[in-house]
C-alpha atoms as a PDB file:
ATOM      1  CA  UNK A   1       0.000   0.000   0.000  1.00  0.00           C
ATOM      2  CA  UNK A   2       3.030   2.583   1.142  1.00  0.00           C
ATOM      3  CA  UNK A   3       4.406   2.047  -2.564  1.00  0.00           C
ATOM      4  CA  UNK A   4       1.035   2.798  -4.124  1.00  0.00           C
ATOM      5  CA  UNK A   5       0.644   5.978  -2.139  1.00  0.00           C
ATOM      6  CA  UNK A   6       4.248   7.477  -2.925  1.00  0.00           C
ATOM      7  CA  UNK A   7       3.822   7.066  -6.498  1.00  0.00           C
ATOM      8  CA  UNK A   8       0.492   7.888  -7.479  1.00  0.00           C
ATOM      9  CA  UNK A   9       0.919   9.337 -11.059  1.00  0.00           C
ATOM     10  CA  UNK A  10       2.122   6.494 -12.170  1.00  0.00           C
ATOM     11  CA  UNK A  11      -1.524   4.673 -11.372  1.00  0.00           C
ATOM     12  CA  UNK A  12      -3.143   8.040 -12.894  1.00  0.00           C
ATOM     13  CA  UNK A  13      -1.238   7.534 -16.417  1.00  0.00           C
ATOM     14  CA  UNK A  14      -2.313   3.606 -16.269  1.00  0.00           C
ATOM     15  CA  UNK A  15      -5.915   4.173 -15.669  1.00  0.00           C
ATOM     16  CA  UNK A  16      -5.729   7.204 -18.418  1.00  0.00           C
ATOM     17  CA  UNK A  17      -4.003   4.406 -20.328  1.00  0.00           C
ATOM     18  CA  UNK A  18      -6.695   1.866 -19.695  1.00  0.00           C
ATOM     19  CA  UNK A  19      -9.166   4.601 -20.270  1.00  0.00           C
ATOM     20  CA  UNK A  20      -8.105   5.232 -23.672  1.00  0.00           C
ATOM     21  CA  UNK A  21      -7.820   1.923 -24.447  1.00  0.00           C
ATOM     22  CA  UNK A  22     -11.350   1.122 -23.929  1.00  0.00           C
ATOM     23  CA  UNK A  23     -12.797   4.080 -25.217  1.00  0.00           C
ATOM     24  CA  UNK A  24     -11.007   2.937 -28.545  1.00  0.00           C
ATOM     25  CA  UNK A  25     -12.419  -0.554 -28.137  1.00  0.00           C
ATOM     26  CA  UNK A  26     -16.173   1.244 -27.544  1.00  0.00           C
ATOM     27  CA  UNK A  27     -15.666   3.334 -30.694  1.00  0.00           C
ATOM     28  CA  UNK A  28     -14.517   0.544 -32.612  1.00  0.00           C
ATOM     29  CA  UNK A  29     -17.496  -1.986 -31.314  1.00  0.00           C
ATOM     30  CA  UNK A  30     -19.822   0.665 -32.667  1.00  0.00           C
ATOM     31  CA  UNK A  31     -18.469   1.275 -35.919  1.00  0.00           C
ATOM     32  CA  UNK A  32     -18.822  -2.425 -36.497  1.00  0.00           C
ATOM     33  CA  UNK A  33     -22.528  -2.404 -35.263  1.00  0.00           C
ATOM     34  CA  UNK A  34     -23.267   0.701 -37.266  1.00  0.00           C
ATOM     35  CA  UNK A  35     -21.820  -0.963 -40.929  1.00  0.00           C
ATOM     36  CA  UNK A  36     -23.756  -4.248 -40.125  1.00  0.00           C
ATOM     37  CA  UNK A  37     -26.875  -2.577 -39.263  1.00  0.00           C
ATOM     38  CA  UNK A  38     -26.556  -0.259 -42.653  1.00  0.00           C
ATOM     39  CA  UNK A  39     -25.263  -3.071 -44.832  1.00  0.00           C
ATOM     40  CA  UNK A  40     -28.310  -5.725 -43.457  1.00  0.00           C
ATOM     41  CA  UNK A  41     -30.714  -2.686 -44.173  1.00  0.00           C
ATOM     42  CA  UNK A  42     -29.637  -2.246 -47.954  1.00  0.00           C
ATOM     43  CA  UNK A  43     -29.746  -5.882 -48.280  1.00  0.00           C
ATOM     44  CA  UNK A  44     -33.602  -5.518 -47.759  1.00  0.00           C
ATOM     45  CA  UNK A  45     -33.903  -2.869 -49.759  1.00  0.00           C
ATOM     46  CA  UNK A  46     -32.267  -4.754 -52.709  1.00  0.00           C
ATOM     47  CA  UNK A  47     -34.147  -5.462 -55.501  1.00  0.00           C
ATOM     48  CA  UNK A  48     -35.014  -9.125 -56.193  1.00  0.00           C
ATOM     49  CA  UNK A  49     -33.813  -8.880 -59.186  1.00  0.00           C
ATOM     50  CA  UNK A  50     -30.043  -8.445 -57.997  1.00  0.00           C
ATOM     51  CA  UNK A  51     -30.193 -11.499 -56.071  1.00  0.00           C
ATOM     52  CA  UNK A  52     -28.985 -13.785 -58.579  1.00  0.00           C
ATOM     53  CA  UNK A  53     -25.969 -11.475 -59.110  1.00  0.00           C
ATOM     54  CA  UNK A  54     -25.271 -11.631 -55.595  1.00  0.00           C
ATOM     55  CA  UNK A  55     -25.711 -15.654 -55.465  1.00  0.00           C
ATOM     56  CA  UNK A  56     -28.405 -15.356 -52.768  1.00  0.00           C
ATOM     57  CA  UNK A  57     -32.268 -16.653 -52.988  1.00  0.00           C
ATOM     58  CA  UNK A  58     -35.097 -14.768 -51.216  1.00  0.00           C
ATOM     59  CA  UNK A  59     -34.725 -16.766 -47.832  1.00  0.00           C
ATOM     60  CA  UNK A  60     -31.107 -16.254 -47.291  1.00  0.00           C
ATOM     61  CA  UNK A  61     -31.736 -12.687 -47.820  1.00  0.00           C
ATOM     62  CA  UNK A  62     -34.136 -12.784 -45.157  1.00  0.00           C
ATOM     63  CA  UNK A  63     -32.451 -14.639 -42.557  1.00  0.00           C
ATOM     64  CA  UNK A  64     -29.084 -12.089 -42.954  1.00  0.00           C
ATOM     65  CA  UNK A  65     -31.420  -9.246 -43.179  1.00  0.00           C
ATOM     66  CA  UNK A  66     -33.462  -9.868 -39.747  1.00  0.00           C
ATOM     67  CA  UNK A  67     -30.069 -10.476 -38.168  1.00  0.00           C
ATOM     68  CA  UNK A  68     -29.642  -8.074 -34.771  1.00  0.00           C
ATOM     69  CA  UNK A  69     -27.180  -5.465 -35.443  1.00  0.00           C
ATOM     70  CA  UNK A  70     -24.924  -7.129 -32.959  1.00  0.00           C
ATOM     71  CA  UNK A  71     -25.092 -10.165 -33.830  1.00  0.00           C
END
C-alpha cells in the first residue's frame, strides 16, 4: 500500500491508459454495429432482381437481413 501511495501518477497515467484503451475498443465496437446494421438494411432494400448477381435466394436474404445489429 506505502508504494502505491508514494507514487500515485504512475496509477493516474495507467488508468488514463486503460481509459483510452477502452474508449477505442467502444468506438470501434460501434463502428462495427453501425456498418452491419446499414449493410443488413440495404440488403432488404435490394431489388429481387439483384439477387442472382449476388448468389443469394429470397430466404437467405431474409435470414441475414433480420439479423440483430450485434449479432
Amino acid at each position: 500500500m506505502n508504494e502505491l501511495m508514494s507514487k500515485p501518477e504512475k496509477y493516474h497515467v495507467s488508468v488514463i491508459s486503460v481509459s483510452r484503451i477502452l474508449i477505442k475498443e467502444i468506438l470501434s465496437l460501434l463502428t462495427l454495429w453501425i456498418q452491419k446494421y446499414r449493410t443488413r438494411k440495404q440488403l432488404r432494400e435490394l431489388p429481387e432482381s439483384l439477387y442472382d448477381d449476388l448468389g443469394v435466394d429470397r430466404s437467405m436474404v431474409k435470414k441475414e437481413s433480420e439479423r440483430p445489429f450485434w449479432d
